[in-house]
N, C-alpha and C. Protein backbone atom coordinates (compact mmCIF):
# COMPACT_ATOMS: atom_id res chain seq x y z
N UNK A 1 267.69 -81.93 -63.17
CA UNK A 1 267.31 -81.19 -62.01
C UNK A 1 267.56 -82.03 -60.76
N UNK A 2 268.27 -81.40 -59.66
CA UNK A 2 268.84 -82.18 -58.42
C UNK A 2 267.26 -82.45 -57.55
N UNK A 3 267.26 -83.39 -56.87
CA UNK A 3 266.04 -83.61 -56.09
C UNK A 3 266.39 -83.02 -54.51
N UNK A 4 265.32 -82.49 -54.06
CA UNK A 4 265.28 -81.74 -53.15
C UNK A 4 264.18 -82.35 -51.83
N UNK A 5 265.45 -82.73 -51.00
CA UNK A 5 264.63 -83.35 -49.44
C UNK A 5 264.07 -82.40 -48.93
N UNK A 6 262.39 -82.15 -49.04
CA UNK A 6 261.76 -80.90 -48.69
C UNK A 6 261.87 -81.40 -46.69
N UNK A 7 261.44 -82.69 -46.50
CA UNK A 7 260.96 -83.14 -45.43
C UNK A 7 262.21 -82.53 -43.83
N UNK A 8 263.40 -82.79 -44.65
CA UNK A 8 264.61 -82.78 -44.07
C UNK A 8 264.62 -80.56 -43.68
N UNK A 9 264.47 -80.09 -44.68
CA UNK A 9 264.56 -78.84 -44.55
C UNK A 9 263.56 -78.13 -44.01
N UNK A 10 262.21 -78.24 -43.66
CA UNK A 10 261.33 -78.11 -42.78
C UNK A 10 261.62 -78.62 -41.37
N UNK A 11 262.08 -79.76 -40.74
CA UNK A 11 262.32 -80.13 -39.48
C UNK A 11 263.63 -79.08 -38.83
N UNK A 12 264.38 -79.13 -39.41
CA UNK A 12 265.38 -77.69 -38.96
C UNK A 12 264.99 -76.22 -38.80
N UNK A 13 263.70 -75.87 -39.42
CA UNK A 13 262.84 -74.17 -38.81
C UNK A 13 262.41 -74.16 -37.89
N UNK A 14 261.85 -75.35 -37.32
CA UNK A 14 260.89 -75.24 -36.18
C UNK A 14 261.94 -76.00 -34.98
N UNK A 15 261.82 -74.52 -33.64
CA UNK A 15 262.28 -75.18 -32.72
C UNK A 15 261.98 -76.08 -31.95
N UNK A 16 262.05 -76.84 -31.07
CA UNK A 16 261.36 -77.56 -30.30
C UNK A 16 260.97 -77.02 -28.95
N UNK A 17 259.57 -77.72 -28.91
CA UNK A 17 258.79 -77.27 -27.35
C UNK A 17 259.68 -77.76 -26.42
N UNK A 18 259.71 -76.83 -25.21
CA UNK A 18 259.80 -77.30 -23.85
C UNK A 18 258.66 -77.41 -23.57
N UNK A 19 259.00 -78.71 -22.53
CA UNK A 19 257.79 -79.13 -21.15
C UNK A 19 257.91 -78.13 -20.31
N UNK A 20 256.61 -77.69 -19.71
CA UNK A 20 256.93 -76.60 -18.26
C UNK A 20 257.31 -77.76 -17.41
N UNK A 21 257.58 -76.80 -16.87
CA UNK A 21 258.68 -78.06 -15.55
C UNK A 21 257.29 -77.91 -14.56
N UNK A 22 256.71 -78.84 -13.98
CA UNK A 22 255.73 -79.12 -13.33
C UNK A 22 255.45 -78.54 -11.62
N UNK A 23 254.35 -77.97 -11.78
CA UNK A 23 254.04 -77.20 -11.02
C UNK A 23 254.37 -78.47 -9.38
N UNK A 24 255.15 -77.54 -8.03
CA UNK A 24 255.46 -78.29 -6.97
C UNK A 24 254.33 -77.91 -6.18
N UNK A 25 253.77 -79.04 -5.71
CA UNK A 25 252.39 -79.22 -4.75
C UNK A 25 252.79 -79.41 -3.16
N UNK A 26 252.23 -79.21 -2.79
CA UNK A 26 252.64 -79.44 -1.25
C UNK A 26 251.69 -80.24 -0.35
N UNK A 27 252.28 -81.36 -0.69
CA UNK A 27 251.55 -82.83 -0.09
C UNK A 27 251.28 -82.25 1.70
N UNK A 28 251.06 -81.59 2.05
CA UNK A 28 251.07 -81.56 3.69
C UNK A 28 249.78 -80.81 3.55
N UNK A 29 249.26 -80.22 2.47
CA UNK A 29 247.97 -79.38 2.95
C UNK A 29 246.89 -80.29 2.33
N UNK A 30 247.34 -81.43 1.53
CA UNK A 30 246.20 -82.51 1.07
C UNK A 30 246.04 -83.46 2.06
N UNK A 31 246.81 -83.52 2.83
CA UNK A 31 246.92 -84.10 3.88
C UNK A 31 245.93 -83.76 4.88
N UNK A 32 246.43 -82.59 5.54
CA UNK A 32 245.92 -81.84 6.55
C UNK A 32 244.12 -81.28 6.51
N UNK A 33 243.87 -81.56 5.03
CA UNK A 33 242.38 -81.17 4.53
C UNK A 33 241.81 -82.78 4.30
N UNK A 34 242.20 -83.77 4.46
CA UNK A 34 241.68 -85.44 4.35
C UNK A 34 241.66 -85.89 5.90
N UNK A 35 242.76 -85.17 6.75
CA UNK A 35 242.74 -85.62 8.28
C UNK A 35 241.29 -84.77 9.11
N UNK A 36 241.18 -83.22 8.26
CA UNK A 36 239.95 -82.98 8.89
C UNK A 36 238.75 -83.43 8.36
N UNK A 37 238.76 -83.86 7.08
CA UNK A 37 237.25 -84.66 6.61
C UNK A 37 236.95 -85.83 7.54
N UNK A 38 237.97 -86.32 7.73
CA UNK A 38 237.88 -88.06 8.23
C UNK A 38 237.71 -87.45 9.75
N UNK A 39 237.94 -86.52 10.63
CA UNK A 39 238.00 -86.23 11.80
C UNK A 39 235.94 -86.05 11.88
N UNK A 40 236.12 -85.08 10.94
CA UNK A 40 234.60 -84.23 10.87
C UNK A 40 233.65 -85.96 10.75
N UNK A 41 233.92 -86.89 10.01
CA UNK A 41 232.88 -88.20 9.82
C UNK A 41 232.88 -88.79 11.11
N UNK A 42 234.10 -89.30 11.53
CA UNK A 42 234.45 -89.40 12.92
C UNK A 42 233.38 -89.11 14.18
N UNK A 43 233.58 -87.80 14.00
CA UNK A 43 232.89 -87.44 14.97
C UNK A 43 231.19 -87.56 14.82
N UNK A 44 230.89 -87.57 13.35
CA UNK A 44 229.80 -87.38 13.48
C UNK A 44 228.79 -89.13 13.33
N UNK A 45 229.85 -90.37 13.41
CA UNK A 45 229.17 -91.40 13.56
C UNK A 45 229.20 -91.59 15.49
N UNK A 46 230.37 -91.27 15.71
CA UNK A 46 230.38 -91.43 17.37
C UNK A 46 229.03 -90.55 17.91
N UNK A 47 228.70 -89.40 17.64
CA UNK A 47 227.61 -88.43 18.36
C UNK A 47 225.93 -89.52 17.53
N UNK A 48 226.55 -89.96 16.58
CA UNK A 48 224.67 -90.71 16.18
C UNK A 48 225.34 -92.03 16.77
N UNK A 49 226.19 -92.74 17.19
CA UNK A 49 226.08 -94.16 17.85
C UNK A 49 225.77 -93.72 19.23
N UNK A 50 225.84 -92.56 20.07
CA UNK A 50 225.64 -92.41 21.31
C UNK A 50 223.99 -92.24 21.67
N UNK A 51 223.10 -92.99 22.52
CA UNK A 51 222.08 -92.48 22.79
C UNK A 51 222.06 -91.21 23.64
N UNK A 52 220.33 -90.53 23.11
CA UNK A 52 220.73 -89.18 24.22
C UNK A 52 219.52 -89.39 25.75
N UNK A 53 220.31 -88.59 26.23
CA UNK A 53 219.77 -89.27 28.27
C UNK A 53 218.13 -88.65 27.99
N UNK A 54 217.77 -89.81 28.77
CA UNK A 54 216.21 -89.21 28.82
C UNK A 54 216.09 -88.09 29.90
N UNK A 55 215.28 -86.93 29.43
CA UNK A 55 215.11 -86.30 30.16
C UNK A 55 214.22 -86.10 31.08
N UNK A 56 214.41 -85.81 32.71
CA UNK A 56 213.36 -85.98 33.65
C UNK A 56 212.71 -84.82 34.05
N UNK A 57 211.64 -85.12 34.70
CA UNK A 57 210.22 -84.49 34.73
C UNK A 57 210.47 -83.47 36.37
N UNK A 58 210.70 -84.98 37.05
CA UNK A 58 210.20 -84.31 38.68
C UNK A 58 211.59 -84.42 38.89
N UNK A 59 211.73 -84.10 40.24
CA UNK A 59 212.68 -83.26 41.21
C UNK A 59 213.56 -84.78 41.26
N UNK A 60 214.31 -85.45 40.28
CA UNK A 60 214.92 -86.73 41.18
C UNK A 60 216.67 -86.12 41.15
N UNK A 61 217.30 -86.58 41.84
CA UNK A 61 218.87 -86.13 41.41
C UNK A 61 219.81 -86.71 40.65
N UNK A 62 220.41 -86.47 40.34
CA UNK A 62 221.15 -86.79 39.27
C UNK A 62 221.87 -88.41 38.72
N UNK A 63 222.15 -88.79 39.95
CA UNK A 63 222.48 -89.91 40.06
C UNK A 63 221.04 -91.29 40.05
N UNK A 64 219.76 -90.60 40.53
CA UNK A 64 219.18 -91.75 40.18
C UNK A 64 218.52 -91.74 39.05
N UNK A 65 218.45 -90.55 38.08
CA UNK A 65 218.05 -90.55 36.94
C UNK A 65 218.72 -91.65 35.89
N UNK A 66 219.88 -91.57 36.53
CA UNK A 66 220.63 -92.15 35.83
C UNK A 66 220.87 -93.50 35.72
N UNK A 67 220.63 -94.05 37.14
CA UNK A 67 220.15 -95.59 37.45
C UNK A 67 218.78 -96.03 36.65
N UNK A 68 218.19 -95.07 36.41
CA UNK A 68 216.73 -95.72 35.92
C UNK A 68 217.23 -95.49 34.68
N UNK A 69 216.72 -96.85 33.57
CA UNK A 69 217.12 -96.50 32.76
C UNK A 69 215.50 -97.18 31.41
N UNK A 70 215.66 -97.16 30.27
CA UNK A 70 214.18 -97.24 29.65
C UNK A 70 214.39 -98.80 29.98
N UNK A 71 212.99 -98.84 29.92
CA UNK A 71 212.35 -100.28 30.54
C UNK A 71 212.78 -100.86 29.11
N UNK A 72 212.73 -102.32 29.47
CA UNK A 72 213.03 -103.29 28.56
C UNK A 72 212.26 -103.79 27.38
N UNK A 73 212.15 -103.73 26.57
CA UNK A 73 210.66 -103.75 25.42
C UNK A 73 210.46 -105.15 25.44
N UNK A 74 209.61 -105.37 26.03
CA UNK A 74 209.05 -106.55 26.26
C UNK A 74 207.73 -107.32 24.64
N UNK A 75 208.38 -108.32 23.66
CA UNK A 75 207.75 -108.70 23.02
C UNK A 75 206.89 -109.64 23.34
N UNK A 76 205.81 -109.68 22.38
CA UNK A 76 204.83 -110.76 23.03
C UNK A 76 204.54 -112.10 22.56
N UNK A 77 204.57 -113.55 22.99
CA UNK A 77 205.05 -114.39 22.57
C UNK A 77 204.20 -114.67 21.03
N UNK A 78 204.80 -115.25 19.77
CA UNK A 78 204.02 -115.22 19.11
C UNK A 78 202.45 -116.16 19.00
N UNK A 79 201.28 -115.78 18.34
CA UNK A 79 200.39 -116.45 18.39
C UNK A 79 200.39 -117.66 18.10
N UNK A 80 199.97 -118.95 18.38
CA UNK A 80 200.08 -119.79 17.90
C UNK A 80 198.74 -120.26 17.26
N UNK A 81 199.59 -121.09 16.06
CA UNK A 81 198.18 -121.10 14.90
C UNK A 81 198.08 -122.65 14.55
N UNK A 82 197.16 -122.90 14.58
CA UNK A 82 196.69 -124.35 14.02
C UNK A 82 196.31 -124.58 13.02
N UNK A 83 196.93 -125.57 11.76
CA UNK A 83 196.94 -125.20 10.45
C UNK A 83 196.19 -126.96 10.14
N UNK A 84 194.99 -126.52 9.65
CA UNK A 84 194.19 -127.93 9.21
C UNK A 84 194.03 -128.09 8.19
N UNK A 85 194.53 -127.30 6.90
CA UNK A 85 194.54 -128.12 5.56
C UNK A 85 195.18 -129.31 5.34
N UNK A 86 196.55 -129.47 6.26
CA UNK A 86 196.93 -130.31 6.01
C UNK A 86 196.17 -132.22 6.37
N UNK A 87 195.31 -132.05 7.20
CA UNK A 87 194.20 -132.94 7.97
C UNK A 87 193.43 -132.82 6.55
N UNK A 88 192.35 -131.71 6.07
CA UNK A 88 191.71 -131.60 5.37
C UNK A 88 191.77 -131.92 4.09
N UNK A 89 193.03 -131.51 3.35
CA UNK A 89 192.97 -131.57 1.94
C UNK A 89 193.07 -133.06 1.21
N UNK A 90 193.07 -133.93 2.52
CA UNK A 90 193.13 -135.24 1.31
C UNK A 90 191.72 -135.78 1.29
N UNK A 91 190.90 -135.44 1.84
CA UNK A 91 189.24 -135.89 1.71
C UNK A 91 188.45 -135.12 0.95
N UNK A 92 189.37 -133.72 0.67
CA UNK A 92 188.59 -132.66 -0.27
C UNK A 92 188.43 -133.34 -2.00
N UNK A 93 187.47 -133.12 -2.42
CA UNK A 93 187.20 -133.12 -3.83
C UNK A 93 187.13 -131.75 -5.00
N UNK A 94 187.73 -131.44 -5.80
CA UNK A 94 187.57 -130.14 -6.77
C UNK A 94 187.25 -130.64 -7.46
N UNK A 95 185.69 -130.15 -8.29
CA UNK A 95 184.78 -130.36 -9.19
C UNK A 95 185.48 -129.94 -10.46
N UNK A 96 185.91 -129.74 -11.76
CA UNK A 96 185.97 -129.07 -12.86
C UNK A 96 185.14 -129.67 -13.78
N UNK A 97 184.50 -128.27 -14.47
CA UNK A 97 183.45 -128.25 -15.77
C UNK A 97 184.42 -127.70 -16.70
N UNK A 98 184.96 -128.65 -17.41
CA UNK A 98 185.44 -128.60 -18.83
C UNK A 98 184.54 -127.82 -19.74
N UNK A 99 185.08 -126.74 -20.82
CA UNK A 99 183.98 -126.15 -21.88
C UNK A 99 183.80 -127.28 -22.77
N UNK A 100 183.05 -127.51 -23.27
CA UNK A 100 182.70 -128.18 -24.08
C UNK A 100 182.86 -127.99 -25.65
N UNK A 101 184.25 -128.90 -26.41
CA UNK A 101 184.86 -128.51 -27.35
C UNK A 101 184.31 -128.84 -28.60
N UNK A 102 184.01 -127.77 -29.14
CA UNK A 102 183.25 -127.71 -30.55
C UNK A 102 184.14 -128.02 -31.65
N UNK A 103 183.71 -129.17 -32.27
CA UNK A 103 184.08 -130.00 -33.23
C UNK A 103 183.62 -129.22 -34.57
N UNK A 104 184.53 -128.34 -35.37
CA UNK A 104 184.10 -128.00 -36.23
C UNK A 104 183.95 -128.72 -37.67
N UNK A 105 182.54 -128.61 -38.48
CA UNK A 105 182.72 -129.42 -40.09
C UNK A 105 183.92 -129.48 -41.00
N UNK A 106 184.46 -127.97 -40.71
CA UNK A 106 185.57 -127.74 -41.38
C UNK A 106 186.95 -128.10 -40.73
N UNK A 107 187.45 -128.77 -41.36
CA UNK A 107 188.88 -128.80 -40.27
C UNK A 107 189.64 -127.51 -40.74
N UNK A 108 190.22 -127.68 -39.42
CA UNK A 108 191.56 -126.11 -39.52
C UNK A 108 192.50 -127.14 -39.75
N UNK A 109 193.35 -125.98 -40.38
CA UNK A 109 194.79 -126.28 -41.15
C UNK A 109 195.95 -125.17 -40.55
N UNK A 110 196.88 -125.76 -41.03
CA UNK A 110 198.22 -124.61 -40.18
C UNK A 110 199.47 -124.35 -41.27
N UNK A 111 199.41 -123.63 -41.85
CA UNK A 111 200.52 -123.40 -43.03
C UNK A 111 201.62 -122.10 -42.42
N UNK A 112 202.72 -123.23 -42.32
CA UNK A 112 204.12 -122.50 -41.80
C UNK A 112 204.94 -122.19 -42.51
N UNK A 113 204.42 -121.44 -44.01
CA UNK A 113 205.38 -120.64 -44.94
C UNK A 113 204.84 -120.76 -46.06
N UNK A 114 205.43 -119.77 -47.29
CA UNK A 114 205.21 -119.81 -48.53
C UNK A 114 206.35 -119.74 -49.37
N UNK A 115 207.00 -120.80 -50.49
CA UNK A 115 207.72 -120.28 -51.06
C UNK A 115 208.47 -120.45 -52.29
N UNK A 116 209.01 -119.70 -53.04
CA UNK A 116 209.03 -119.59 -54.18
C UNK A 116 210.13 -120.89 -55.01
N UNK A 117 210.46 -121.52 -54.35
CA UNK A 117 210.99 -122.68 -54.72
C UNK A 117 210.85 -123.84 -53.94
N UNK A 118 210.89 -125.04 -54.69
CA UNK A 118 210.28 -126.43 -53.69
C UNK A 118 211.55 -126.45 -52.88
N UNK A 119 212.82 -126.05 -53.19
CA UNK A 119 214.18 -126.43 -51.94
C UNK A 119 213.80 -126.30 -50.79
N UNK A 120 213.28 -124.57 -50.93
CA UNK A 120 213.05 -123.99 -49.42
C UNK A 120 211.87 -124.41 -48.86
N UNK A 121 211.34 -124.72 -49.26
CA UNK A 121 209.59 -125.26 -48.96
C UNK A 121 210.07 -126.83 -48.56
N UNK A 122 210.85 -127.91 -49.06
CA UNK A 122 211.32 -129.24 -48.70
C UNK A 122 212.16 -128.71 -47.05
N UNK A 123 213.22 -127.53 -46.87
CA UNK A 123 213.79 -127.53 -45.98
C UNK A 123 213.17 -127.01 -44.85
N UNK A 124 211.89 -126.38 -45.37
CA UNK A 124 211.20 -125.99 -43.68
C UNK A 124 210.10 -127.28 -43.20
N UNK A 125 209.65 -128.22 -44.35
CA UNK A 125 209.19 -129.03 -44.03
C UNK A 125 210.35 -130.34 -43.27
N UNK A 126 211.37 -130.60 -43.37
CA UNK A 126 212.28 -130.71 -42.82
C UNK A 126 212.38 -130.40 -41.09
N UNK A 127 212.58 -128.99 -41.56
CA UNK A 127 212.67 -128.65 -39.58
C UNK A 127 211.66 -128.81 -39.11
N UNK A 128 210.51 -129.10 -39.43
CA UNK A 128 208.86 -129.28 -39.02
C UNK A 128 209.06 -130.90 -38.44
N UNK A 129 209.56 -131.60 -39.49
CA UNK A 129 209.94 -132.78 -39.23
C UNK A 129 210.55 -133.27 -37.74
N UNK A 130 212.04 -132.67 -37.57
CA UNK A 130 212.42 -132.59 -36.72
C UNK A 130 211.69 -132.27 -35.55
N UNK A 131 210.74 -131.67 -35.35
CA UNK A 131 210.08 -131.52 -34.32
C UNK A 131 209.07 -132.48 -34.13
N UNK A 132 208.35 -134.18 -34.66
CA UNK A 132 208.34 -134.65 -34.52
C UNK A 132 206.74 -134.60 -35.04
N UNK A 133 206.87 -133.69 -36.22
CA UNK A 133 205.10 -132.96 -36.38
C UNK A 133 205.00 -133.38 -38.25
N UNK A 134 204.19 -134.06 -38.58
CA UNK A 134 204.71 -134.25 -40.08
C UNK A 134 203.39 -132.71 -40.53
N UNK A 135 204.15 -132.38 -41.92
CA UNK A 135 203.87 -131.76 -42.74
C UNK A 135 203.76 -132.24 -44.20
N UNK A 136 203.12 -131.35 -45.04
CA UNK A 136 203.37 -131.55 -46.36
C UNK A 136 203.74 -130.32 -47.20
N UNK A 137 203.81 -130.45 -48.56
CA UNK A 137 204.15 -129.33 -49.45
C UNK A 137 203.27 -129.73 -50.43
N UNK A 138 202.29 -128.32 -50.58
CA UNK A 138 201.22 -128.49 -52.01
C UNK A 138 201.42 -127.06 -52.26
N UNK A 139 200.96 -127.19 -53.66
CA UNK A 139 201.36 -126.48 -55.24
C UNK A 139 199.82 -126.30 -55.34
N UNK A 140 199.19 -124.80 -55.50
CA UNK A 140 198.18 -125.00 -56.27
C UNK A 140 197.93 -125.05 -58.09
N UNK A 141 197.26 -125.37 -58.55
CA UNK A 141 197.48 -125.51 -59.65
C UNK A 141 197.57 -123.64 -60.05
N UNK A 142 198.09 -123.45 -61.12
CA UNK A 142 198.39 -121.87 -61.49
C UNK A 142 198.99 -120.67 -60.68
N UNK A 143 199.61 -121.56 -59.86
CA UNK A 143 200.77 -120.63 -58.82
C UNK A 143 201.68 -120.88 -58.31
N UNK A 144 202.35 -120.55 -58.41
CA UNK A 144 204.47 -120.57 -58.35
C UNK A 144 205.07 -120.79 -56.87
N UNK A 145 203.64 -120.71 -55.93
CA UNK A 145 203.94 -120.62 -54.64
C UNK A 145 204.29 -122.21 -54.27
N UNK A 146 204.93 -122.33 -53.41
CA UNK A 146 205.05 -123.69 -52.62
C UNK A 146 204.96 -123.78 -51.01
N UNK A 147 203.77 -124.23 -50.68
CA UNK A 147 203.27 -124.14 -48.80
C UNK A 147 203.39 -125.28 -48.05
N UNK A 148 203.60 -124.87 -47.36
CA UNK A 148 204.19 -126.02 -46.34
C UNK A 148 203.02 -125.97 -44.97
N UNK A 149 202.67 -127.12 -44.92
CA UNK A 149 201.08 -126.86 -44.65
C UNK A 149 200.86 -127.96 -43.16
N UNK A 150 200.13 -128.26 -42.42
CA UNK A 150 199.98 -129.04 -41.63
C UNK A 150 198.88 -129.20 -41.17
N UNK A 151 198.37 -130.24 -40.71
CA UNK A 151 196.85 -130.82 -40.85
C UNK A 151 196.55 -131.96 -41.81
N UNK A 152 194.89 -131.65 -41.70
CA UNK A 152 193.77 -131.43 -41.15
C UNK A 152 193.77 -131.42 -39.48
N UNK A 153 193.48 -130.28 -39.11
CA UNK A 153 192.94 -131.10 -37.39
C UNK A 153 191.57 -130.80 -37.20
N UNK A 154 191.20 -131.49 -36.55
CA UNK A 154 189.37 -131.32 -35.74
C UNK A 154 189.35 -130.41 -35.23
N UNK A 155 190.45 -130.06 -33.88
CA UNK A 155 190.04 -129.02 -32.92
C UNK A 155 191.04 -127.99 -33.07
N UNK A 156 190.43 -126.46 -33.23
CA UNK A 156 191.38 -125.87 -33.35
C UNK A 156 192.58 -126.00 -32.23
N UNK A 157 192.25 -126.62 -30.69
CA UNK A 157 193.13 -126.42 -29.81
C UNK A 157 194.64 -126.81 -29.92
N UNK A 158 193.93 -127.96 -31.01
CA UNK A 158 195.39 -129.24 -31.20
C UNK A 158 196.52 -128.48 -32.05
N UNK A 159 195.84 -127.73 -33.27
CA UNK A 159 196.19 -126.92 -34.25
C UNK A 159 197.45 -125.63 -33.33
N UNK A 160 196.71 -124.86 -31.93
CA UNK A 160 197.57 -124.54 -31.60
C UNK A 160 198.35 -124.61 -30.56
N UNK A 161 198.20 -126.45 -30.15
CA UNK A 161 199.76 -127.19 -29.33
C UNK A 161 200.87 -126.78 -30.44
N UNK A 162 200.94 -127.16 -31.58
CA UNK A 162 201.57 -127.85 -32.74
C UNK A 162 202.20 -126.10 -33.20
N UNK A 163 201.20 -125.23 -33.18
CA UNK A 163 202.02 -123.81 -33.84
C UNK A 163 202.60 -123.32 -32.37
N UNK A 164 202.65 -123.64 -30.89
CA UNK A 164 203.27 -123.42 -29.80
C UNK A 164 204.46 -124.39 -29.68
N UNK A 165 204.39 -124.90 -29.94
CA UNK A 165 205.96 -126.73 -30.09
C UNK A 165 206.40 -125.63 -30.82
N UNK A 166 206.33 -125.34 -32.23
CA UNK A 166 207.11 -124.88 -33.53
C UNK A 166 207.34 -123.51 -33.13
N UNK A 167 206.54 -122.99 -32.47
CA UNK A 167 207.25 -121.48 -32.20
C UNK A 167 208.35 -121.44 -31.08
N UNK A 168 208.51 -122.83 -30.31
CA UNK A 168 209.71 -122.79 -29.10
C UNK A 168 210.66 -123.41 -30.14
N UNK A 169 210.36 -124.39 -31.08
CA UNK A 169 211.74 -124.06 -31.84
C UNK A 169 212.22 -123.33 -32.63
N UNK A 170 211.46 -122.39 -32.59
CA UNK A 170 211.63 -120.79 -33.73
C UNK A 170 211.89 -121.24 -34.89
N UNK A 171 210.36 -121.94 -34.91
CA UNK A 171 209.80 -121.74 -35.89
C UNK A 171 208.83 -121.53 -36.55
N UNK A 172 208.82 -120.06 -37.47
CA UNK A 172 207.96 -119.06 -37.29
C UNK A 172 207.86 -118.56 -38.47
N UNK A 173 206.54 -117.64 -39.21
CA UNK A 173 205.17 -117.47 -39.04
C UNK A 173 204.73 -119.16 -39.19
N UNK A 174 203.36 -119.36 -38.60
CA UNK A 174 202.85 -120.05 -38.88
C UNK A 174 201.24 -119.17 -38.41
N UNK A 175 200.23 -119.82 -39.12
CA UNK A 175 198.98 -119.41 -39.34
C UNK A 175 198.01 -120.69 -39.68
N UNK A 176 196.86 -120.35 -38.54
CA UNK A 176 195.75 -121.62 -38.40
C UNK A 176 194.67 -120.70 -39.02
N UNK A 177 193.85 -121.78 -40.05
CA UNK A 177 192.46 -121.29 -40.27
C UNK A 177 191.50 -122.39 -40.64
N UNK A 178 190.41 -122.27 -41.21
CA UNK A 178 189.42 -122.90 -41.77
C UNK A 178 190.23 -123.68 -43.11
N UNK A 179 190.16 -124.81 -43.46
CA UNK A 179 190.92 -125.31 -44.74
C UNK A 179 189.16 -124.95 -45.77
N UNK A 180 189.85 -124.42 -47.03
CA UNK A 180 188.76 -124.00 -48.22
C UNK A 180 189.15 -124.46 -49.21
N UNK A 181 189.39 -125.77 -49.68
CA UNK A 181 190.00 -126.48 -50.78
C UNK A 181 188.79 -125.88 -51.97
């Protein structure tokens, strides 16, 4: 059986499109409609840059209305101010009452992860490292978990310098509580 160029015998049925031949515009009326927009703006910044004449009351004529013209706006000099903190503030004293920081029995602790293998638990204690904060890694007995832990501290405040350092190096969850060995 002879093979048959279908592709070839389809392109010969169909005639080909003409382009319409493109519609002729008449550049003189786009013109003539941009010269009156720009005329119409024209005019209408010149009539708001012009002030309008004040209008008079009594009988004066024309010409001296016109000599008088609005009085001059006279500003008034500014106040002058005498500034004495600068005299003052080096003899001043500010009192501060510190709260008084409660030392808890229990120390808080700060554990910045949990996890299921000592690698990953060695590598976040690691980046903990790097931040210049030591940590450890404990195992409780009968659980698969591995925590990466930090502490003891006294005050919880210190507890959260140390989870604010580690959260600007994103590094994150971390969680402060009561340690319950």
């Amino acid at each position: 059986m002879a093979s048959r160029d279908y592709v070839k015998r389809g392109a010969n049925k169909r005639p080909a499109k003409k382009k319409p031949a493109p519609a002729k515009r008449k550049p003189w009326r786009s013109g003539l409609v941009a010269l009156i927009v720009l005329s119409g703006f024209g005019f209408g910044l010149y009539t708001l840059s012009q002030d309008p004449e004040p209008q008079v009351t009594n009988n004066l004529s024309s010409t001296q209305s016109k000599k008088e013209t609005k009085p001059a706006k006279v500003i008034p000099p500014p106040p002058e101010e005498k500034w004495d903190y600068v005299d003052s503030l080096p003899s001043r004293e500010v009192e501060v009452k510190a709260k008084e920081q409660v030392i808890s029995a229990i120390p808080y602790i700060m554990q910045c992860g949990a996890y299921k293998n000592a690698q990953q638990a060695e590598a976040r204690k690691l980046d903990i490292a790097f931040q210049g904060i030591s940590s450890e890694v404990r195992k409780k007995d009968g659980s698969s978990w591995y925590r990466v832990v930090l502490g003891p501290y006294k005050l919880k405040r210190d507890a959260e310098r140390d989870k604010h350092k580690l959260q600007r190096a994103k590094i994150e969850p971390c969680a402060i509580w009561k340690e319950t060995q």
